[in-house]
N, C-alpha and C. Protein backbone atom coordinates (compact mmCIF):
# COMPACT_ATOMS: atom_id res chain seq x y z
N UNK A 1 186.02 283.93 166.25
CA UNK A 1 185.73 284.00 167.66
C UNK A 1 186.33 285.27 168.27
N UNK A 2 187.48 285.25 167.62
CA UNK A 2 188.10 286.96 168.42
C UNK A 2 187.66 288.64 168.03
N UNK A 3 187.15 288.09 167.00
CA UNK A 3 186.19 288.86 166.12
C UNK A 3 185.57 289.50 167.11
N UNK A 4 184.28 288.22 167.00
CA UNK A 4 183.01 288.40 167.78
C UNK A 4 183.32 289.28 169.05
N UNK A 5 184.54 288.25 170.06
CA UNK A 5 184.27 289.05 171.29
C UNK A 5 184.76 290.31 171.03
N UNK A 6 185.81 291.12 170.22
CA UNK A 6 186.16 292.06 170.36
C UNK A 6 185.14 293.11 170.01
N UNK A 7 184.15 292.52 168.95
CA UNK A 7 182.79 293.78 169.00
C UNK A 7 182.31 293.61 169.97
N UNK A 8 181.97 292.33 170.43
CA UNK A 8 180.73 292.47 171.83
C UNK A 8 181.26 293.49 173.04
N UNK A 9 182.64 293.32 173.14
CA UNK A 9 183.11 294.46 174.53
C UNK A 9 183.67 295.09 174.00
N UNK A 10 183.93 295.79 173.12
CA UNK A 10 184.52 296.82 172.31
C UNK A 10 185.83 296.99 172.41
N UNK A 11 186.51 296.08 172.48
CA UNK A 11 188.22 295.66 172.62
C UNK A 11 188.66 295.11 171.03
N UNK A 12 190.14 295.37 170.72
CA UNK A 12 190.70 295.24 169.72
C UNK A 12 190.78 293.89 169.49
N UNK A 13 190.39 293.31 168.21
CA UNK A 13 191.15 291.85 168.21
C UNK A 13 191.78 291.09 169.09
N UNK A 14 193.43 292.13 168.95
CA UNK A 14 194.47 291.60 169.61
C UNK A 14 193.66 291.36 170.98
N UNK A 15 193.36 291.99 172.09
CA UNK A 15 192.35 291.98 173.22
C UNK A 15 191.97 291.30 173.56
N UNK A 16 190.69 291.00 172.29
CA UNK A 16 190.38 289.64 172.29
C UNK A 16 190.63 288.33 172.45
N UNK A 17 192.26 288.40 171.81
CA UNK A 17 192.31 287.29 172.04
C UNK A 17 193.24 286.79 172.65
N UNK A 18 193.69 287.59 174.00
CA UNK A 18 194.17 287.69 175.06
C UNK A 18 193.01 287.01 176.16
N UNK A 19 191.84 287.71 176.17
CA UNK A 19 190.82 287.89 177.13
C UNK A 19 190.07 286.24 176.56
N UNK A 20 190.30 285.45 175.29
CA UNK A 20 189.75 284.58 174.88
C UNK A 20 190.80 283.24 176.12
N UNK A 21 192.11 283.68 175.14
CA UNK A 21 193.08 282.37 176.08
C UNK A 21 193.02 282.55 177.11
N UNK A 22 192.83 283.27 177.94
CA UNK A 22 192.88 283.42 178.85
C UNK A 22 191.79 282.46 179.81
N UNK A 23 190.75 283.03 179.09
CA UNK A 23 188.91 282.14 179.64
C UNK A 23 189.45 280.60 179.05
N UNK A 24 189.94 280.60 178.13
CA UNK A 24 190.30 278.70 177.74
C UNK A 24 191.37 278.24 179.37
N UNK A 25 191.74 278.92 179.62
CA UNK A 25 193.23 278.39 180.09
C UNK A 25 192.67 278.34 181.93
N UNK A 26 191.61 278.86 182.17
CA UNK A 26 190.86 278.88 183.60
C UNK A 26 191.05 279.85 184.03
N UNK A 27 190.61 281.15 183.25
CA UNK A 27 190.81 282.67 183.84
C UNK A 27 189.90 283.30 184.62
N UNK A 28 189.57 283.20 185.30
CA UNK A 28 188.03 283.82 186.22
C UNK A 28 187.65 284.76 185.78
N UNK A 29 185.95 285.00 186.00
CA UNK A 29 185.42 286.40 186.04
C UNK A 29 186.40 287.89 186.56
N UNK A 30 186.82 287.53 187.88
CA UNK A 30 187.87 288.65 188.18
C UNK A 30 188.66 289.03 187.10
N UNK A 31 189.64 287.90 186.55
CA UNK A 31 190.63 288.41 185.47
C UNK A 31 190.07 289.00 184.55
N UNK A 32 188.62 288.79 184.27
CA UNK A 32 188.41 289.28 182.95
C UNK A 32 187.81 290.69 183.00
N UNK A 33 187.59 290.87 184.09
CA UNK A 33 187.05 292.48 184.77
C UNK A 33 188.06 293.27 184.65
N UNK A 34 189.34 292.73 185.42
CA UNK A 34 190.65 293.25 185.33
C UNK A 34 191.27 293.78 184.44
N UNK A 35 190.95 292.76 182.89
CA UNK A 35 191.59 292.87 181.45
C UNK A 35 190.63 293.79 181.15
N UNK A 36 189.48 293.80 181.17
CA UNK A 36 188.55 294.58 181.03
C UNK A 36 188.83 296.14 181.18
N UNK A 37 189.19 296.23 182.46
CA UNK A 37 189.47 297.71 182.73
C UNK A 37 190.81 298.16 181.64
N UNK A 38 191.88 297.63 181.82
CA UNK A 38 193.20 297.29 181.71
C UNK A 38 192.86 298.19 179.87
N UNK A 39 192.19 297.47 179.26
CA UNK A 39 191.52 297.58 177.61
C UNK A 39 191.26 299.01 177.43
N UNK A 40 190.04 299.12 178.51
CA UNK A 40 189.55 300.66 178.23
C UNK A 40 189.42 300.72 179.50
N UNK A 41 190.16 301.91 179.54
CA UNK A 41 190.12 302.76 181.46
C UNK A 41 189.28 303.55 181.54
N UNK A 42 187.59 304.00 180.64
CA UNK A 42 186.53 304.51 180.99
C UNK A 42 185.87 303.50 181.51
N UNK A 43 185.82 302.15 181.65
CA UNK A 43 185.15 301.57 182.21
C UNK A 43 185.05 301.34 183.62
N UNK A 44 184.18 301.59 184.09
CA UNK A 44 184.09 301.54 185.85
C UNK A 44 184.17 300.05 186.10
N UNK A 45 184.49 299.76 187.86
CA UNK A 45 184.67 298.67 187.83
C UNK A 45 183.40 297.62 187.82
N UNK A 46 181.81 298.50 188.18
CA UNK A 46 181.00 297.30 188.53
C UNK A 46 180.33 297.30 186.62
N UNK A 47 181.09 298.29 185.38
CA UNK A 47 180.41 297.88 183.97
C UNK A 47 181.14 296.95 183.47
N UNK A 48 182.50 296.58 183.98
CA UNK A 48 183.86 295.76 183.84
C UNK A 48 182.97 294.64 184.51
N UNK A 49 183.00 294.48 185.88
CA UNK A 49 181.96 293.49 186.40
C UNK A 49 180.97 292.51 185.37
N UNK A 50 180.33 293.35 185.43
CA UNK A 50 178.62 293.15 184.67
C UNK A 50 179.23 292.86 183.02
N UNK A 51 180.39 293.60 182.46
CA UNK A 51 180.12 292.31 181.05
C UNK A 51 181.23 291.59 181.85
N UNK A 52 182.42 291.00 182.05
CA UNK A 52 182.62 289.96 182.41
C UNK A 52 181.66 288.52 182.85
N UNK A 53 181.26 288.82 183.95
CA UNK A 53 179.79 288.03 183.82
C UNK A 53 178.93 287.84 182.68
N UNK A 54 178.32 289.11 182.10
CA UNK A 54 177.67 288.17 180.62
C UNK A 54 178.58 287.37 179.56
N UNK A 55 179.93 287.67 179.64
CA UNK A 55 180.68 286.91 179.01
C UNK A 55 181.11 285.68 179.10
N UNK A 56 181.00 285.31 179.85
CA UNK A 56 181.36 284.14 180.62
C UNK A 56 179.68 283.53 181.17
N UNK A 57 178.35 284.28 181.42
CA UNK A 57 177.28 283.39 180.87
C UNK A 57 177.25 282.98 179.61
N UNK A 58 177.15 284.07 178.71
CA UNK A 58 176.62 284.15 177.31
C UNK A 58 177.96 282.57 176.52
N UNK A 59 179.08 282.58 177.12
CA UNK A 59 180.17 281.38 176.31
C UNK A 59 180.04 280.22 177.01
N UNK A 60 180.56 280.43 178.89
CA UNK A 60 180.61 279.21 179.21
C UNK A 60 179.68 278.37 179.43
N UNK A 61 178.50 279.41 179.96
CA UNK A 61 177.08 278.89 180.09
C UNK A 61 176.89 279.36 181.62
N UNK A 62 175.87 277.94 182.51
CA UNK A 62 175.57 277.71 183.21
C UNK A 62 176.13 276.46 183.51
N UNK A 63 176.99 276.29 185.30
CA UNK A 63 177.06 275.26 185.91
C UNK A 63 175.58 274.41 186.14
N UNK A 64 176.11 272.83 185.70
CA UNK A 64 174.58 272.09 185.53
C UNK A 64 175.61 270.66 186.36
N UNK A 65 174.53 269.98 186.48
CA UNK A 65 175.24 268.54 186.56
C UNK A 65 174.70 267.33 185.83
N UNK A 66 175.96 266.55 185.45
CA UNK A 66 175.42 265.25 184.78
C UNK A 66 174.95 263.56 186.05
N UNK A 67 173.80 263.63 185.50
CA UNK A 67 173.20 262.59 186.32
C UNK A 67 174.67 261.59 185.89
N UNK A 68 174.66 260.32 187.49
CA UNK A 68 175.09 259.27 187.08
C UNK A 68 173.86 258.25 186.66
N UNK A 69 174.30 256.99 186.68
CA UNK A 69 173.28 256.03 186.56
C UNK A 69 172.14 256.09 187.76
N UNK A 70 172.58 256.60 188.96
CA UNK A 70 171.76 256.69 190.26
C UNK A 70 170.38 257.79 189.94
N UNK A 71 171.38 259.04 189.48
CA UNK A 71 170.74 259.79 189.51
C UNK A 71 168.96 260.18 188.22
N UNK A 72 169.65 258.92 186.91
CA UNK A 72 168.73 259.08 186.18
C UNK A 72 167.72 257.94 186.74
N UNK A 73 168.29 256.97 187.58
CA UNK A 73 166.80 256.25 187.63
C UNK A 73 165.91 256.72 188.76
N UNK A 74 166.42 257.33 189.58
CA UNK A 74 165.88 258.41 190.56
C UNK A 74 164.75 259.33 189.65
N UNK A 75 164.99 259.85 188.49
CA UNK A 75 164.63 260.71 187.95
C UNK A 75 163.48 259.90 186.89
N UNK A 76 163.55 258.41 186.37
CA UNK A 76 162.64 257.74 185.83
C UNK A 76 161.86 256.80 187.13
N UNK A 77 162.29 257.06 188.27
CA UNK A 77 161.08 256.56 189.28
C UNK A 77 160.27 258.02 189.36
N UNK A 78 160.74 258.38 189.64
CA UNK A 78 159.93 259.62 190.15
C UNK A 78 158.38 260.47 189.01
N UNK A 79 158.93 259.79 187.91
CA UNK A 79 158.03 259.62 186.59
C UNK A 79 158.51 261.48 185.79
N UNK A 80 159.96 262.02 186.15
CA UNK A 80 160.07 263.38 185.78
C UNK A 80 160.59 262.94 184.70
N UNK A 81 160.47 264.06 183.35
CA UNK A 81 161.54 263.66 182.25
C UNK A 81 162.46 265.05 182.19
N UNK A 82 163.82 264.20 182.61
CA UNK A 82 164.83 264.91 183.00
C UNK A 82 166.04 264.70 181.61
N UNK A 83 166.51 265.98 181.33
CA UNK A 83 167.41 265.26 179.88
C UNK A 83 168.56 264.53 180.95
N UNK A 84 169.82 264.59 181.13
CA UNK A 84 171.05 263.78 181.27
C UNK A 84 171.68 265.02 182.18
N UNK A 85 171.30 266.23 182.59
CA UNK A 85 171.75 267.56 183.00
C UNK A 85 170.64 267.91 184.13
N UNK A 86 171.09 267.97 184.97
CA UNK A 86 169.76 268.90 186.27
C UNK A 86 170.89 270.25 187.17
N UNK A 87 170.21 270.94 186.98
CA UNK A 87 170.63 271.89 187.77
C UNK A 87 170.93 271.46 189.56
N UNK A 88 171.25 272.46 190.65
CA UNK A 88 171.47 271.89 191.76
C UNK A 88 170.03 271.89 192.06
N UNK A 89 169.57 273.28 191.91
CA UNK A 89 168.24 273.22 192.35
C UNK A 89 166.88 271.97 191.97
N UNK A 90 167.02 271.24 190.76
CA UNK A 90 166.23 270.28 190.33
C UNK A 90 166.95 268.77 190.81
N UNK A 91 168.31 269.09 191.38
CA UNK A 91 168.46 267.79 192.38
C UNK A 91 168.46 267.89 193.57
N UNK A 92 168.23 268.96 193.86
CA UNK A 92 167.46 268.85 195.59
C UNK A 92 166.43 268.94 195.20
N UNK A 93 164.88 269.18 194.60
CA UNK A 93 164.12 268.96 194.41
C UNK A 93 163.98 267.63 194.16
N UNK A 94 164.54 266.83 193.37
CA UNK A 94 164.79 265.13 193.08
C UNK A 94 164.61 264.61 194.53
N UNK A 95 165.80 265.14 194.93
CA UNK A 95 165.72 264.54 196.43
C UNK A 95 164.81 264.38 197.62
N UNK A 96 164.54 265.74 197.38
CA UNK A 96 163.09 266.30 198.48
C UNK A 96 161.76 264.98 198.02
N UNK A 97 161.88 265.08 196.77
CA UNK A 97 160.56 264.37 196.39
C UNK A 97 160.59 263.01 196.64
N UNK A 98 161.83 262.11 196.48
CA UNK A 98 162.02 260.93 196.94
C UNK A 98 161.89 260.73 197.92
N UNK A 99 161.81 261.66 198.91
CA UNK A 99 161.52 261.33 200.71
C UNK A 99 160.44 261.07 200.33
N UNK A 100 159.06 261.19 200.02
CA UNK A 100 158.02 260.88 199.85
C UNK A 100 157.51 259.39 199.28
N UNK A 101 158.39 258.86 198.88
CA UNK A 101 157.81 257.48 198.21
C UNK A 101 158.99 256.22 198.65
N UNK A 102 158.45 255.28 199.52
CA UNK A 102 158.55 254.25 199.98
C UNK A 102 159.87 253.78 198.90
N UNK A 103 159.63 253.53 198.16
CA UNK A 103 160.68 252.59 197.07
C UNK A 103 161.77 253.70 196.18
N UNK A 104 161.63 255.16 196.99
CA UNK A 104 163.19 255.90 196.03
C UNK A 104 163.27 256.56 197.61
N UNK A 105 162.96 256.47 198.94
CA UNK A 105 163.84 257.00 199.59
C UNK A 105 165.33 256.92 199.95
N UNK A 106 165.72 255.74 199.64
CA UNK A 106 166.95 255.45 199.42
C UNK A 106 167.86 256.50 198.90
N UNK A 107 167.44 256.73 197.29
CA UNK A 107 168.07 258.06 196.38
C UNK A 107 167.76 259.24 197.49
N UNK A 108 166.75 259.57 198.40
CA UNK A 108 166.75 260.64 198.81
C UNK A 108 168.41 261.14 200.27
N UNK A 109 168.73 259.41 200.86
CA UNK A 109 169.66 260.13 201.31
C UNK A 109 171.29 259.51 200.71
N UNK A 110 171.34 259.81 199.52
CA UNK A 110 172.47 259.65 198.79
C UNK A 110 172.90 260.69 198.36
N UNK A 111 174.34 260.85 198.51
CA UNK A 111 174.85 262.26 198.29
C UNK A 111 175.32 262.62 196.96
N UNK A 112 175.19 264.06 196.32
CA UNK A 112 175.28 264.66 195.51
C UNK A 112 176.19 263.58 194.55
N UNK A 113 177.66 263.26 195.23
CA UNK A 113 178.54 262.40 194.32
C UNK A 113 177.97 261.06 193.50
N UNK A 114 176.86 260.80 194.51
CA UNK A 114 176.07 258.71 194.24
C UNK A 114 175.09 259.60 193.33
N UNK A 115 174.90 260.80 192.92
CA UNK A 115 173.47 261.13 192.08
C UNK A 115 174.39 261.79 190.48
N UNK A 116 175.33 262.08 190.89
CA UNK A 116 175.76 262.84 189.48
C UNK A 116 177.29 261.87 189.38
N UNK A 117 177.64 262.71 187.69
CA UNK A 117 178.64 261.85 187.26
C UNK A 117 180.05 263.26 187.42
N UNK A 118 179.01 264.50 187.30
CA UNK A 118 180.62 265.47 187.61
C UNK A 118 179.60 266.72 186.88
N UNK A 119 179.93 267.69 187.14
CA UNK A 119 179.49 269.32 186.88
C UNK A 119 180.31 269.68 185.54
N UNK A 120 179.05 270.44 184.63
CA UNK A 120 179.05 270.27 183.29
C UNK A 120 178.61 271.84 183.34
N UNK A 121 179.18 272.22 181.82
CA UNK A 121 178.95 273.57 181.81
C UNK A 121 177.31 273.25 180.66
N UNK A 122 176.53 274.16 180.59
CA UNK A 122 175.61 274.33 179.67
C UNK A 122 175.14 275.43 179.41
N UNK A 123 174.03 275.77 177.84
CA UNK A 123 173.50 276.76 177.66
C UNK A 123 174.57 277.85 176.95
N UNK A 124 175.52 277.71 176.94
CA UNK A 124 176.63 278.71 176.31
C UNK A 124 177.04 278.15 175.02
N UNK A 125 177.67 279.32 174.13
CA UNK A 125 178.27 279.38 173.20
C UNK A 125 179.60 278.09 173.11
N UNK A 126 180.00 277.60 174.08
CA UNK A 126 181.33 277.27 174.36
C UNK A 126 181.57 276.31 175.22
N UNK A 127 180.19 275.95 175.85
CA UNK A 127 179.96 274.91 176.67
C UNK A 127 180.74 273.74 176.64
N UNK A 128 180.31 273.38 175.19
CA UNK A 128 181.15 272.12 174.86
C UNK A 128 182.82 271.88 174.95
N UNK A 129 183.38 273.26 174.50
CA UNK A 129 184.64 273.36 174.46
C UNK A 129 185.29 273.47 175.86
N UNK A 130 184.48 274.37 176.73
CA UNK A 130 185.07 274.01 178.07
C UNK A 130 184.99 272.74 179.21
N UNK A 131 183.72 272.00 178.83
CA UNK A 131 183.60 270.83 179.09
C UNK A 131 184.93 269.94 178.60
N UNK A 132 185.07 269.88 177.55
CA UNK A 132 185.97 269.27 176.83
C UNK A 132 187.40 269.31 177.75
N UNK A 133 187.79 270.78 177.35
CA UNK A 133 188.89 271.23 178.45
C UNK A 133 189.30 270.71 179.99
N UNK A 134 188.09 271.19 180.22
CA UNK A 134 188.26 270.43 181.84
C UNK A 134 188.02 268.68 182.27
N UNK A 135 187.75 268.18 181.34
CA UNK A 135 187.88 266.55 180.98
C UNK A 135 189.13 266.24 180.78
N UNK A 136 189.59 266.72 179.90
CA UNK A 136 190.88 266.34 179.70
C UNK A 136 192.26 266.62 180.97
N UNK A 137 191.87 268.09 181.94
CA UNK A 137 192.68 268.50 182.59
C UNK A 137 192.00 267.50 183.79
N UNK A 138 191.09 267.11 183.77
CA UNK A 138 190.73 265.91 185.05
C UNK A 138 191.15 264.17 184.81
N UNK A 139 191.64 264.24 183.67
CA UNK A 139 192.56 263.12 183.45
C UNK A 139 193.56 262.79 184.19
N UNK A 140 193.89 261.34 184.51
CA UNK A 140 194.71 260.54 184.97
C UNK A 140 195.88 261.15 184.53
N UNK A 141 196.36 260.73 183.36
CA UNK A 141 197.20 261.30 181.81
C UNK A 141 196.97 262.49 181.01
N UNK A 142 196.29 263.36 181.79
CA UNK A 142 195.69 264.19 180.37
C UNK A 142 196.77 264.82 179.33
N UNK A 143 196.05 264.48 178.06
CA UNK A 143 196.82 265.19 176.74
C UNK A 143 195.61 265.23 175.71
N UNK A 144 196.12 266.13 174.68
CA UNK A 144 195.00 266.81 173.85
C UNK A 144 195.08 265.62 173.05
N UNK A 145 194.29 265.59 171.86
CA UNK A 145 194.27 264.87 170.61
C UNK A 145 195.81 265.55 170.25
N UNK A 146 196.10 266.79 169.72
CA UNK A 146 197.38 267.30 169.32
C UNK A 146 198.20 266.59 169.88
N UNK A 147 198.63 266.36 171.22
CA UNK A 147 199.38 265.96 171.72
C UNK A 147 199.76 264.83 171.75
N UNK A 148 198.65 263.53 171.71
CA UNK A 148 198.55 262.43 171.50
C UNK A 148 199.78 262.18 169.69
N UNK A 149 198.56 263.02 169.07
CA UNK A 149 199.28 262.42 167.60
C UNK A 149 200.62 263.05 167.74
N UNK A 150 201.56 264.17 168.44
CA UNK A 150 202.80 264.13 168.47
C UNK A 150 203.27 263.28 169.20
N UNK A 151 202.76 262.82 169.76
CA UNK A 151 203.48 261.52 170.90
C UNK A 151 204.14 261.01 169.78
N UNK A 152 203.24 259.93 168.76
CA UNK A 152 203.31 259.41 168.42
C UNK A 152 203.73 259.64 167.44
N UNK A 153 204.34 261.16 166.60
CA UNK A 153 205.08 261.35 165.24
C UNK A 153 206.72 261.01 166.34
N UNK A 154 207.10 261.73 167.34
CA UNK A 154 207.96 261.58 168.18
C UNK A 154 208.50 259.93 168.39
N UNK A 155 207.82 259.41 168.24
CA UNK A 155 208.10 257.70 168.84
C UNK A 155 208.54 257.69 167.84
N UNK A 156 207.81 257.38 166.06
CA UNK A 156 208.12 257.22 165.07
C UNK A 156 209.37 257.31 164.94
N UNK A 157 209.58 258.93 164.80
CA UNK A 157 210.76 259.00 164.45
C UNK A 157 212.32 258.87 165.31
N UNK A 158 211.98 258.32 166.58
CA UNK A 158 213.28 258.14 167.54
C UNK A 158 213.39 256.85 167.05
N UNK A 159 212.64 256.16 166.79
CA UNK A 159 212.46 254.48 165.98
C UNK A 159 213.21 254.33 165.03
N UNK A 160 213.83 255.57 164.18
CA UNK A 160 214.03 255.02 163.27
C UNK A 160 215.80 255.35 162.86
């Protein structure tokens, strides 16, 4: 992975994988413009710009949202076949269209929260992994799998 990005923006490994933890850890487009320049100081700020942005399309993806239960039967009245993901724009369209029919206007004035289950990354390299990420940091408790199984080498051994 540090590989990759360091050919795609022409930054060293090491760079890479600065500019990588960084995007894991909730680094914005800005920071990565920033590191960007920071890397190589021929880069102007709006070519620093412009790959930051493809970098962060091309990995994290596109913001999408996951239907809740509301939102998919909204989407099987309406007779659309929608996967489990609609953009904002295809749930105000959802919406718009339910004003039109007697038996889903209801769904039409229910808000964004009663139609989705929470904003999902898609279409990227990495989607999954930052999904993942931000699940866990929206936890009650959050801890990694890693963390979990040290919990529990930790208990073990104060046990004994």
């Amino acid at each position: 992975m540090h590989s990759h990005t360091a050919s795609t923006f022409g930054i060293s490994r090491d760079q890479a994988k600065v500019m990588n933890y960084s995007r894991f850890y909730g680094a914005s487009e800005r920071f990565a413009k920033t590191l960007l320049m920071q890397f190589n100081h021929r880069l102007t700020e709006e070519e620093a710009g412009k790959k930051a942005r493809q970098m962060y399309a091309d990995t994290k993806g596109s913001s999408v949202y996951r239907l809740s239960s509301n939102g998919k039967q909204l989407a099987v009245g309406l007779g659309w076949s929608v996967a489990n993901v609609v953009t904002s724009e295809e749930l105000s369209a959802m919406k718009k269209a339910a004003r039109k029919h007697e038996f889903l206007f209801g769904y039409s004035q229910m808000s964004t929260d009663d139609l989705v289950e929470r904003k999902v990354w898609s279409g990227g390299t990495e989607s999954h992994m930052f999904n993942k990420l931000e699940e866990i940091a929206q936890c009650e408790a959050p801890e990694t799998p890693v963390l979990k199984v040290s919990t529990i080498v930790f208990v073990a051994l104060d046990s004994s």
